[in-house]
N, C-alpha and C. Protein backbone atom coordinates (compact mmCIF):
# COMPACT_ATOMS: atom_id res chain seq x y z
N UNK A 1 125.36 89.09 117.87
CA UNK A 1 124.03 88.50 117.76
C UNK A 1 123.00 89.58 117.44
N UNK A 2 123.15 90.51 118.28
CA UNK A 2 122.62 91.73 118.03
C UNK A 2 122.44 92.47 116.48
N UNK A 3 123.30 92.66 115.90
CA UNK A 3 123.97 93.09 114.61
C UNK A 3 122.87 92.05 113.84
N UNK A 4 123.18 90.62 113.73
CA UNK A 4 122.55 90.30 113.02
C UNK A 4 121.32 90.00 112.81
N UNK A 5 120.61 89.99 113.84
CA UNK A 5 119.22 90.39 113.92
C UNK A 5 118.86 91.68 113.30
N UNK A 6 119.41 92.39 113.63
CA UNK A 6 118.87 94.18 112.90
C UNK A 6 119.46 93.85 111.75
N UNK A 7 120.27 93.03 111.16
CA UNK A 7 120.67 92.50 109.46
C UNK A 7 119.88 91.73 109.07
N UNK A 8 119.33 91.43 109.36
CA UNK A 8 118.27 90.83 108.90
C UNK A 8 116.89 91.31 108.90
N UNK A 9 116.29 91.68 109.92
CA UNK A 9 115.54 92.82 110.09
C UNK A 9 115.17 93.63 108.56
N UNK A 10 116.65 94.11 108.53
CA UNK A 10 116.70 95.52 107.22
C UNK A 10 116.89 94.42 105.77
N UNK A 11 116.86 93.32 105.70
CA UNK A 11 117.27 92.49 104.64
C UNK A 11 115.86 91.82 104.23
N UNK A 12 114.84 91.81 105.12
CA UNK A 12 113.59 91.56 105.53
C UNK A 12 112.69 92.70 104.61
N UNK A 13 113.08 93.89 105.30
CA UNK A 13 112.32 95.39 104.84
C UNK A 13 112.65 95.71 103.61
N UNK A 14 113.89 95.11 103.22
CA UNK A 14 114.21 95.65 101.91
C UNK A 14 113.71 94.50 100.89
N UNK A 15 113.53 93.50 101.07
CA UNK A 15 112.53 92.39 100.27
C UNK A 15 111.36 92.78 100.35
N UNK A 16 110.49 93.17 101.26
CA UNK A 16 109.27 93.71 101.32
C UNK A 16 109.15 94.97 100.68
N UNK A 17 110.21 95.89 100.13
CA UNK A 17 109.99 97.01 99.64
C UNK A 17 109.40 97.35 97.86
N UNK A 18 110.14 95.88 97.86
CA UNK A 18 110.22 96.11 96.16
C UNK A 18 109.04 95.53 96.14
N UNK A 19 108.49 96.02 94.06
CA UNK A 19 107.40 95.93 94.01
C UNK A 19 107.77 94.54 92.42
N UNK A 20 107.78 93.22 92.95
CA UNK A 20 107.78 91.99 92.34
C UNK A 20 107.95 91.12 93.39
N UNK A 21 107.59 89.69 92.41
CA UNK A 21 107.24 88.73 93.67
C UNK A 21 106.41 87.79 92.92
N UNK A 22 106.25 86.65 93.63
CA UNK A 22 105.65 85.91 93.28
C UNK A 22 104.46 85.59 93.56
N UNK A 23 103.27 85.20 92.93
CA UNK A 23 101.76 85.58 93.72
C UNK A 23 101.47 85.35 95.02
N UNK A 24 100.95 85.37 96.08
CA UNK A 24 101.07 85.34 97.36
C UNK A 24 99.23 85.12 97.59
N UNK A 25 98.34 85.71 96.83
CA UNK A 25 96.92 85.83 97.23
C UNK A 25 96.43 85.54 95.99
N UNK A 26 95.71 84.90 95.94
CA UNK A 26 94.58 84.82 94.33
C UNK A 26 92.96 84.76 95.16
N UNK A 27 92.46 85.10 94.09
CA UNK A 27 91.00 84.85 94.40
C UNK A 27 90.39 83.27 93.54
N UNK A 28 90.06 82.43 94.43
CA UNK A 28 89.79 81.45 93.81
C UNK A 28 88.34 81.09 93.49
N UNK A 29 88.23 80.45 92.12
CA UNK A 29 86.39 80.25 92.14
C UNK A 29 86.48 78.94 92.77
N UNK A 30 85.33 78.93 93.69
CA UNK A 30 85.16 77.68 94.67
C UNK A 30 84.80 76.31 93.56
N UNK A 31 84.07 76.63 92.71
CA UNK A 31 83.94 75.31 92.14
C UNK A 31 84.51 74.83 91.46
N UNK A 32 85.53 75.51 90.81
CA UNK A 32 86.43 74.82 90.10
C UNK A 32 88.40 75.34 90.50
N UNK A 33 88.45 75.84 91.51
CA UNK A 33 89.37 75.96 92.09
C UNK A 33 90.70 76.38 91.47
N UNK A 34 90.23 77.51 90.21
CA UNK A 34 90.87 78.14 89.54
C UNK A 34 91.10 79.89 90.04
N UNK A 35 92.30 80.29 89.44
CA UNK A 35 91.81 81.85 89.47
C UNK A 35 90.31 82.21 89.02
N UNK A 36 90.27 83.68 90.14
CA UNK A 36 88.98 84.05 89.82
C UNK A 36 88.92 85.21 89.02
N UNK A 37 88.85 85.42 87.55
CA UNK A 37 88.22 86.32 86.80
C UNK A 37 87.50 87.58 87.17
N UNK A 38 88.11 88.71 87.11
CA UNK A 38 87.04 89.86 87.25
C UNK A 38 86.09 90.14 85.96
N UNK A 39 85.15 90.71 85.91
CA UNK A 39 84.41 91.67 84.92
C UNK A 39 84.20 92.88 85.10
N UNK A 40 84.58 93.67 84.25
CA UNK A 40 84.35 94.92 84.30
C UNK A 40 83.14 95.37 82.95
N UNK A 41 82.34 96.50 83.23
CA UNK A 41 81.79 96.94 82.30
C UNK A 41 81.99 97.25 80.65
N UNK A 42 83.41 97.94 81.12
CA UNK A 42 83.64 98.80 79.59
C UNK A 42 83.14 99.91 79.39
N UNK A 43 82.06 100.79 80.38
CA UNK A 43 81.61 101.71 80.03
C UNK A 43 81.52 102.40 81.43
N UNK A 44 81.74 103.75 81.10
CA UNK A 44 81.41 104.42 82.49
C UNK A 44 80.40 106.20 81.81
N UNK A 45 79.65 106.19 83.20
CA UNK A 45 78.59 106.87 82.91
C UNK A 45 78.84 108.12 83.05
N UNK A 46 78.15 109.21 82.69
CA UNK A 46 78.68 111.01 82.42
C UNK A 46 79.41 111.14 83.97
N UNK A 47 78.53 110.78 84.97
CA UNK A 47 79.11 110.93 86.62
C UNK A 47 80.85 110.65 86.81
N UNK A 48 81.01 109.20 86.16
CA UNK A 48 82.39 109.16 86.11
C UNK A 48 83.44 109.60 85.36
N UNK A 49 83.01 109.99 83.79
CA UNK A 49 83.68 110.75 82.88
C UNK A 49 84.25 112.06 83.78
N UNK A 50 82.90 113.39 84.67
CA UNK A 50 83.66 113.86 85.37
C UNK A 50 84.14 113.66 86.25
N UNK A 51 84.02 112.74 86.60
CA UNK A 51 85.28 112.16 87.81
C UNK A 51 86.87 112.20 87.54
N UNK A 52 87.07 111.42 86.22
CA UNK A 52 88.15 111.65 86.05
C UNK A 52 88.64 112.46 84.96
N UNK A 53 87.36 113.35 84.56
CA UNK A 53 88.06 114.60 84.11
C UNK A 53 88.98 115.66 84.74
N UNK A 54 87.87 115.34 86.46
CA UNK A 54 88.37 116.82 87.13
C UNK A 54 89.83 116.24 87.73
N UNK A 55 89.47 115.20 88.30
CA UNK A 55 90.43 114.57 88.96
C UNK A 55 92.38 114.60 87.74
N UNK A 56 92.47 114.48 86.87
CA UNK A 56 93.53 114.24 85.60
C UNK A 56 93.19 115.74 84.89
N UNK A 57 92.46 116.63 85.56
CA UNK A 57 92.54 118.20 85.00
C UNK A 57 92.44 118.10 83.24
N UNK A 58 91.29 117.53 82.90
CA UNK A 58 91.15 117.82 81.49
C UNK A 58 90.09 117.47 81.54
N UNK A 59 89.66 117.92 80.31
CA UNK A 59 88.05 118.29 79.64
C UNK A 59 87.62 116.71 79.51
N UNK A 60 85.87 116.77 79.49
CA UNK A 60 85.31 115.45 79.28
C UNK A 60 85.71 114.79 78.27
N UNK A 61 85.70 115.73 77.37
CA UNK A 61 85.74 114.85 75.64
C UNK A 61 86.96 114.16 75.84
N UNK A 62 87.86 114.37 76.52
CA UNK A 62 89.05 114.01 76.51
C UNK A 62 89.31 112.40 77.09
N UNK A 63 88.51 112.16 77.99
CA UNK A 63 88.42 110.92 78.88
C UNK A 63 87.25 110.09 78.13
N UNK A 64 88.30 109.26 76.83
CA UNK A 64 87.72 108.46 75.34
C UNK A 64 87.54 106.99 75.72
N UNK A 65 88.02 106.29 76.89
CA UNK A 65 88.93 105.05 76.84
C UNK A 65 87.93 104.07 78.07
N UNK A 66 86.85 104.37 77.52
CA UNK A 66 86.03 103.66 78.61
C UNK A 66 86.57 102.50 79.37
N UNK A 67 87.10 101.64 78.54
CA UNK A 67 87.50 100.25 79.06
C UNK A 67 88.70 100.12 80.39
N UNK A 68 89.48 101.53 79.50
CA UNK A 68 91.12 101.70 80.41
C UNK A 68 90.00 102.46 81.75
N UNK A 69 89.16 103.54 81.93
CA UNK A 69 88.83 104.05 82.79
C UNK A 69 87.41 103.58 83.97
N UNK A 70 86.76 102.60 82.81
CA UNK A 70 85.82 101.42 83.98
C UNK A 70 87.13 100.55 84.88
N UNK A 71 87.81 99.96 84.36
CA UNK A 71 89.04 99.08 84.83
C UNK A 71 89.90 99.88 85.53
N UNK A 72 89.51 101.26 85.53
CA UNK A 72 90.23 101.76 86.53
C UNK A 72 89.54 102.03 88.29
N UNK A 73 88.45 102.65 87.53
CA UNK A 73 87.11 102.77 88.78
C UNK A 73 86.89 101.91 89.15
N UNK A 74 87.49 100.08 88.76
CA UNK A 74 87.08 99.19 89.53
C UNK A 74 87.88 98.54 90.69
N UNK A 75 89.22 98.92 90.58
CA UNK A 75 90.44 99.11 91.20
C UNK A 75 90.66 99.59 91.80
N UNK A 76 90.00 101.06 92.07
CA UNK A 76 90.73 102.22 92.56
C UNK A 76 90.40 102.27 94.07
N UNK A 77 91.27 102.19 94.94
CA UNK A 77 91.31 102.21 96.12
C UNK A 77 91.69 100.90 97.02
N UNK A 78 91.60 100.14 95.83
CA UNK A 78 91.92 98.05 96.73
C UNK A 78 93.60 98.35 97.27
N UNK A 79 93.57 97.89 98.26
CA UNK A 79 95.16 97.97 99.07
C UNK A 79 96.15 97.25 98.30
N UNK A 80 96.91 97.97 98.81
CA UNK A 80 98.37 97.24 98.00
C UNK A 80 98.96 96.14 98.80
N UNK A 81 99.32 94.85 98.19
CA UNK A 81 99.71 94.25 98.72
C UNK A 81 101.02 93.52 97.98
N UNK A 82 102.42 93.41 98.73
CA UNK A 82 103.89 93.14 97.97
C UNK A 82 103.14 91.37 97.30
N UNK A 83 103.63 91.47 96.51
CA UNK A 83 102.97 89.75 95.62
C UNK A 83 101.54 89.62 95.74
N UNK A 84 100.25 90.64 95.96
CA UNK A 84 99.14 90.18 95.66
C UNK A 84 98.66 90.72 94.56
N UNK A 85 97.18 89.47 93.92
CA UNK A 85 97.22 89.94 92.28
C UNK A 85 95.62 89.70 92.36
N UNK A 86 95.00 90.17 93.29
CA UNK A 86 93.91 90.24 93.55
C UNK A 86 93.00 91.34 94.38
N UNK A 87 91.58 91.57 94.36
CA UNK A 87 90.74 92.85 95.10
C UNK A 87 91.16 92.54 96.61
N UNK A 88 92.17 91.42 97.30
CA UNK A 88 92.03 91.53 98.25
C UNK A 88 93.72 92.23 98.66
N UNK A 89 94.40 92.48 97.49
CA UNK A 89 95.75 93.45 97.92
C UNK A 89 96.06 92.95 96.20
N UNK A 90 97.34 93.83 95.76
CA UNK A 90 97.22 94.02 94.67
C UNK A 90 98.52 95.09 94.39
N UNK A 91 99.73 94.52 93.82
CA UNK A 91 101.13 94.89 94.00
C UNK A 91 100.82 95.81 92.57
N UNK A 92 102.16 96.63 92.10
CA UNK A 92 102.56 97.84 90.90
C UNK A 92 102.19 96.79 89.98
N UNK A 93 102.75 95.83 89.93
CA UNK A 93 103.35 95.14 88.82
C UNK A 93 102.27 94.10 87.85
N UNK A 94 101.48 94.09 89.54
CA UNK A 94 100.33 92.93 89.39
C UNK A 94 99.11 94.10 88.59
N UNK A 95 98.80 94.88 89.35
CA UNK A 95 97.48 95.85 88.90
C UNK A 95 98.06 96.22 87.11
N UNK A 96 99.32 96.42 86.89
CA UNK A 96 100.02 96.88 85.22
C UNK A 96 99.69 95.75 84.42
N UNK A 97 99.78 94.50 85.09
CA UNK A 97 99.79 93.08 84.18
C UNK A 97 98.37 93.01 83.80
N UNK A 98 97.50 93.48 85.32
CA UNK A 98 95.75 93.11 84.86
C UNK A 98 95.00 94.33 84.23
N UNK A 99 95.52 95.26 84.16
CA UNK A 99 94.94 96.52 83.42
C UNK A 99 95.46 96.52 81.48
N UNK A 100 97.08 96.36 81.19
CA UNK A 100 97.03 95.96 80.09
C UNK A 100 96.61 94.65 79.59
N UNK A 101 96.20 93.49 80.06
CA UNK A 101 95.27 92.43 79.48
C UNK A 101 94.19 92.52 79.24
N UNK A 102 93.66 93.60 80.12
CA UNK A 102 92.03 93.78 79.81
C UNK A 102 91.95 94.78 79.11
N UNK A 103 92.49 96.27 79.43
CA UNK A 103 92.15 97.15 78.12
C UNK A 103 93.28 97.06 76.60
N UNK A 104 94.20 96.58 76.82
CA UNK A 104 94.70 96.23 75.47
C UNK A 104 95.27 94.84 74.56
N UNK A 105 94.28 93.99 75.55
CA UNK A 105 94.65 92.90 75.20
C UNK A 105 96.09 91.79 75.05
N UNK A 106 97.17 92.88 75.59
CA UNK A 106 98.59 92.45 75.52
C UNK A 106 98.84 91.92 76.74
N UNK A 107 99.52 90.98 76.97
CA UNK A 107 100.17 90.04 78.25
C UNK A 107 101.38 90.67 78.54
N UNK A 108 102.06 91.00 79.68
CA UNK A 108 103.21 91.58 80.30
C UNK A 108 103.88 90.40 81.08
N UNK A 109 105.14 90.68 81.20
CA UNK A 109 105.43 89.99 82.03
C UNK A 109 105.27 90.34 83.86
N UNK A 110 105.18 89.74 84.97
CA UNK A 110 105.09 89.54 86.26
C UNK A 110 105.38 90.97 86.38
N UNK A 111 107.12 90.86 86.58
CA UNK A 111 107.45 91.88 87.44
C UNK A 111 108.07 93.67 86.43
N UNK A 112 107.99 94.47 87.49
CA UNK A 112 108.21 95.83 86.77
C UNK A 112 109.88 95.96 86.06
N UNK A 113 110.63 95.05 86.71
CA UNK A 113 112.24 94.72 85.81
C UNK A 113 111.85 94.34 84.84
N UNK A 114 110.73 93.19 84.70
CA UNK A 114 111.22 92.76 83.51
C UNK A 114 110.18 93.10 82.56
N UNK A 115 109.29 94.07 83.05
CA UNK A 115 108.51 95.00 82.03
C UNK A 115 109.08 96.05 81.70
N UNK A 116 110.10 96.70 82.55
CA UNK A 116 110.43 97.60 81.80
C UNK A 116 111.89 97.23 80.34
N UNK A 117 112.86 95.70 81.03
CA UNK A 117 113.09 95.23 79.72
C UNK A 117 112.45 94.29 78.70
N UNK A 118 110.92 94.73 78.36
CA UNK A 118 110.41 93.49 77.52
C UNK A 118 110.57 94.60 76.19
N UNK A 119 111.36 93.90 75.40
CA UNK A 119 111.78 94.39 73.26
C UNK A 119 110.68 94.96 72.98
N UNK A 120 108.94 94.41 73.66
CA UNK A 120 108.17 94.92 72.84
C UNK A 120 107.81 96.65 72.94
N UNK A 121 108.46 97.30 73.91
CA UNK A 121 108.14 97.96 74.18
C UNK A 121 109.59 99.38 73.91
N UNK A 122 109.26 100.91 73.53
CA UNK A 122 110.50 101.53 73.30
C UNK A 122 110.26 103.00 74.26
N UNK A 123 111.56 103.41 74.77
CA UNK A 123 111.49 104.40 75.14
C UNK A 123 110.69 105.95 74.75
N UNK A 124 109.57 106.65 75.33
CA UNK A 124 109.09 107.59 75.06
C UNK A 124 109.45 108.77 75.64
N UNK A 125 109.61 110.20 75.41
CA UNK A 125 110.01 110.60 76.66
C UNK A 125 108.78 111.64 76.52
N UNK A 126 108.00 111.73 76.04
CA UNK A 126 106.97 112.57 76.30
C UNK A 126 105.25 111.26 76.45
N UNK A 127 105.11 110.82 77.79
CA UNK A 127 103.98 109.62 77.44
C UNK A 127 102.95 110.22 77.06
N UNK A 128 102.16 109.19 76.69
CA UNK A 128 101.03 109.50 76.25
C UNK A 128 100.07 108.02 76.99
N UNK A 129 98.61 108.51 76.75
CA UNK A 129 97.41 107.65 77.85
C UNK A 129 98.20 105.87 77.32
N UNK A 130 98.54 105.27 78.45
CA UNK A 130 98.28 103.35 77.86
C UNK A 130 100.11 103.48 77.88
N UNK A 131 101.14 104.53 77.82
CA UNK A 131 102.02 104.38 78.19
C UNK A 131 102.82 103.95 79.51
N UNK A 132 104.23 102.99 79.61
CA UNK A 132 104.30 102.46 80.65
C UNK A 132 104.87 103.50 81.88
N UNK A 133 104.80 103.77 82.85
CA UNK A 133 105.81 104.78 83.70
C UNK A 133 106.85 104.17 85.00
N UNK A 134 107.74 104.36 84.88
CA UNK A 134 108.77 103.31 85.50
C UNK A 134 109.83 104.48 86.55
N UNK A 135 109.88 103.62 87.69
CA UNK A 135 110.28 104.63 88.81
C UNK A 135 111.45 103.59 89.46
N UNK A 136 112.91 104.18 90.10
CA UNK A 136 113.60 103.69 91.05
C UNK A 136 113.58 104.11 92.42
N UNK A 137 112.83 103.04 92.75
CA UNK A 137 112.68 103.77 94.52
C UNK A 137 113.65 102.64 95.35
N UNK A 138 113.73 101.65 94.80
CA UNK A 138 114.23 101.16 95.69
C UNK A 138 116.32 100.94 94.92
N UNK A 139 116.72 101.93 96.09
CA UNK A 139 118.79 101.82 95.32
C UNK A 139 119.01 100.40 94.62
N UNK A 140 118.48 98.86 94.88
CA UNK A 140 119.25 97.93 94.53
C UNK A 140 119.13 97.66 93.29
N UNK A 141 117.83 98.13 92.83
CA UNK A 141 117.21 97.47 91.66
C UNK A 141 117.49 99.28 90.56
N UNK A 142 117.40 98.59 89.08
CA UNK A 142 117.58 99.30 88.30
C UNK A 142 116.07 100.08 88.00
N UNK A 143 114.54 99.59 88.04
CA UNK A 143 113.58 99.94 87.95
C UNK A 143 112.73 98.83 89.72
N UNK A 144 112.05 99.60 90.06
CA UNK A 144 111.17 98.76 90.97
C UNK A 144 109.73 99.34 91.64
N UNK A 145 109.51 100.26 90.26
CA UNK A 145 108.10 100.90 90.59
C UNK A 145 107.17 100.81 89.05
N UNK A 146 106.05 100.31 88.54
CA UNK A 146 105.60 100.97 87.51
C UNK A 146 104.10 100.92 87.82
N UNK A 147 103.91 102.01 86.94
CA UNK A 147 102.41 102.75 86.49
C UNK A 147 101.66 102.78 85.15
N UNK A 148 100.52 102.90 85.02
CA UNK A 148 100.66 103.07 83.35
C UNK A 148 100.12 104.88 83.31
N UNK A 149 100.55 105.70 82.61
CA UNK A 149 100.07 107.21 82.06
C UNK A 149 98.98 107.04 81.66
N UNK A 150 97.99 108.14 81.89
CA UNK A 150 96.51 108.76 81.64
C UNK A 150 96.93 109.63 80.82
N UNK A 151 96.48 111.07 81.60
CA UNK A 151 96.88 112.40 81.01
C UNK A 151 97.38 113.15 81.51
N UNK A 152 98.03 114.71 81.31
CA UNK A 152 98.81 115.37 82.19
C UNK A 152 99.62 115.25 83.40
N UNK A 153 100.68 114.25 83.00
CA UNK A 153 100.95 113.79 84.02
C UNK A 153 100.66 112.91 85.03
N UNK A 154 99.73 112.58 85.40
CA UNK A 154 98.68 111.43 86.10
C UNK A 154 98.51 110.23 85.62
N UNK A 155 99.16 109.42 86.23
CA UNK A 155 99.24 107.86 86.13
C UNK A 155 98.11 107.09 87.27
N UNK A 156 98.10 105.51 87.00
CA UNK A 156 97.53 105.03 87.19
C UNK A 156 98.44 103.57 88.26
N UNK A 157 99.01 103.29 89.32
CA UNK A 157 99.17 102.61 89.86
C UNK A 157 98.80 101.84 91.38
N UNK A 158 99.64 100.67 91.71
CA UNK A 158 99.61 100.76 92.92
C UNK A 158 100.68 100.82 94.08
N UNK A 159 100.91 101.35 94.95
CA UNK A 159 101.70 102.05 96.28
C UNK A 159 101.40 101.29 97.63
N UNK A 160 102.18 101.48 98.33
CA UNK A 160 102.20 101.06 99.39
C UNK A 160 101.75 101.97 100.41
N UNK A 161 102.00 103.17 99.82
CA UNK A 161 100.83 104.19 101.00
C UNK A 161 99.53 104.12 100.41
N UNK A 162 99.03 104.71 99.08
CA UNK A 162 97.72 104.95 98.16
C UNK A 162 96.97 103.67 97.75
N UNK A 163 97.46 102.58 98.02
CA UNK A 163 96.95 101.99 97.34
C UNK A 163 96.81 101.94 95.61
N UNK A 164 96.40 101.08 95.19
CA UNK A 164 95.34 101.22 93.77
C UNK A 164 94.50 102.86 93.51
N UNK A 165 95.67 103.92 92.96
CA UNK A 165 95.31 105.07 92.71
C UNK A 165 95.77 105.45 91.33
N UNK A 166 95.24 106.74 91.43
CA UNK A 166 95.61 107.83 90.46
C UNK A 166 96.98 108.92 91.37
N UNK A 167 97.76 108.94 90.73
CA UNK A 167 98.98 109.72 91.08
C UNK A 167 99.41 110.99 90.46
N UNK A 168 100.12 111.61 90.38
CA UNK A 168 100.76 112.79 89.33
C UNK A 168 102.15 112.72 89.29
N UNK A 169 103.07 113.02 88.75
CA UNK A 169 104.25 112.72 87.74
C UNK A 169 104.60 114.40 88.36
N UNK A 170 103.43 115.20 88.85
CA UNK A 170 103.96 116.22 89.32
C UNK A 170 104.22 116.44 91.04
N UNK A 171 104.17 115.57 92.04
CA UNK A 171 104.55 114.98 92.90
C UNK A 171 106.42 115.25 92.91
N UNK A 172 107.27 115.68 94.18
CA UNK A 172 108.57 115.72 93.96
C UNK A 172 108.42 114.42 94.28
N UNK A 173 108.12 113.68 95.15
CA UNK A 173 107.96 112.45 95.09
C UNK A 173 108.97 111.57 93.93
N UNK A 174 107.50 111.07 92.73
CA UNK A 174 107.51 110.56 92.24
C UNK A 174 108.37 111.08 91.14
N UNK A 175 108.55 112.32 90.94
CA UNK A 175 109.66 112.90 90.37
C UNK A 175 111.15 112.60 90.64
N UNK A 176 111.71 112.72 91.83
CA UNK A 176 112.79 111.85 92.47
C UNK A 176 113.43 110.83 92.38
N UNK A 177 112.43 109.78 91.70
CA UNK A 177 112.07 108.25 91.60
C UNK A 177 112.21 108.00 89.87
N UNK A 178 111.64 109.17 89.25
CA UNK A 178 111.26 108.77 87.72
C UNK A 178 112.45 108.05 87.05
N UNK A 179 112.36 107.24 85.84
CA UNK A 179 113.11 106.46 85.33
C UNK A 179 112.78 107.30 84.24
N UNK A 180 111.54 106.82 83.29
CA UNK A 180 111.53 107.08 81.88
C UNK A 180 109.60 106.21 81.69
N UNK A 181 109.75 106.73 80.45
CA UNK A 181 108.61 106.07 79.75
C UNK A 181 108.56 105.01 78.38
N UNK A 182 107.93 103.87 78.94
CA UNK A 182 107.98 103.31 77.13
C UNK A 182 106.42 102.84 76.60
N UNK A 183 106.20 103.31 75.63
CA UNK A 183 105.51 102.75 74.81
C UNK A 183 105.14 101.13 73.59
N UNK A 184 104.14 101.12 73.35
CA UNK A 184 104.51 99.52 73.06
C UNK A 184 104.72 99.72 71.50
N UNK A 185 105.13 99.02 70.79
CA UNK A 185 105.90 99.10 69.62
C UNK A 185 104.77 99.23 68.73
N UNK A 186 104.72 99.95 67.62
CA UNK A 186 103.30 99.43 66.93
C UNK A 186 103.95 98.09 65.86
């Protein structure tokens, strides 16, 4: 009896680990009882340019992508939550789906499996900014972490410790974990 309680327990933790799922939290507009839409600017001001200059260790001129980096500053820090797709928790897979719809207009699928096998997309091994970054943390699954690449190494996801952050690729961490990179097809 024992046994299977702690089997379950760990069968429990290991469903909660991975990062897919089915939505669990939305933000709803009260009057019409739909998802609720964010807005973001599109523009961020010299203050935040060095923000994430210093922060991704490269020069201002370099940080071009207002849209990818307002949509990031608007994110950055909301908790992670396994199946939430909203400011009130907000899974890998979910924050990848709502960051490429808004700065590149492309739809992904749900989860990080089956983004990292969607055709439209091909292996890179050197990324570049808007590229996908794909990690195995969890043994069962073939991929069950993704991010999208900035610069030097420094991606853009969400974690279950960090939350909705900025990361580095130079982390043993996340190094440990790395899969590969793909880019979207032109």
């Amino acid at each position: 009896m024992r046994t299977s309680k702690i089997l379950s327990f760990i069968l429990l933790l290991t469903v909660l680990s991975a990062c897919k799922s089915k939505p669990v939290i939305t933000d709803k507009d009260l009057s019409t009882n739909k998802p609720k839409e964010y807005t973001y600017s599109g523009k961020i001001n010299s203050k935040e340019v060095k923000y994430f200059a210093k922060k991704l260790e490269a020069k201002k001129e370099e940080i071009t992508n207002e849209k990818l980096y307002s949509f990031i500053k608007s994110w950055e820090h909301t908790t992670y939550l396994f199946g939430g797709m909203d400011k009130n928790g907000i899974d890998c897979s979910a924050i990848t789906q709502r960051l490429f719809n808004y700065v590149y207009e492309v739809q992904l699928p749900r989860t990080s499996l089956e983004m990292y096998h969607d055709k439209r997309f091909k292996n890179v091994k050197n990324p570049e900014e808007g590229d996908l970054v794909f990690f195995k943390i969890d043994d069962d699954k073939e991929v069950s972490h993704v991010g999208v690449y900035l610069k030097n190494e420094y991606f853009f996801s969400s974690s279950v410790v960090d939350g909705c952050n900025i990361s580095t690729l130079k982390k043993k961490y996340w190094q440990k974990f790395y899969v590969g990179a793909k880019r979207l097809k032109s």
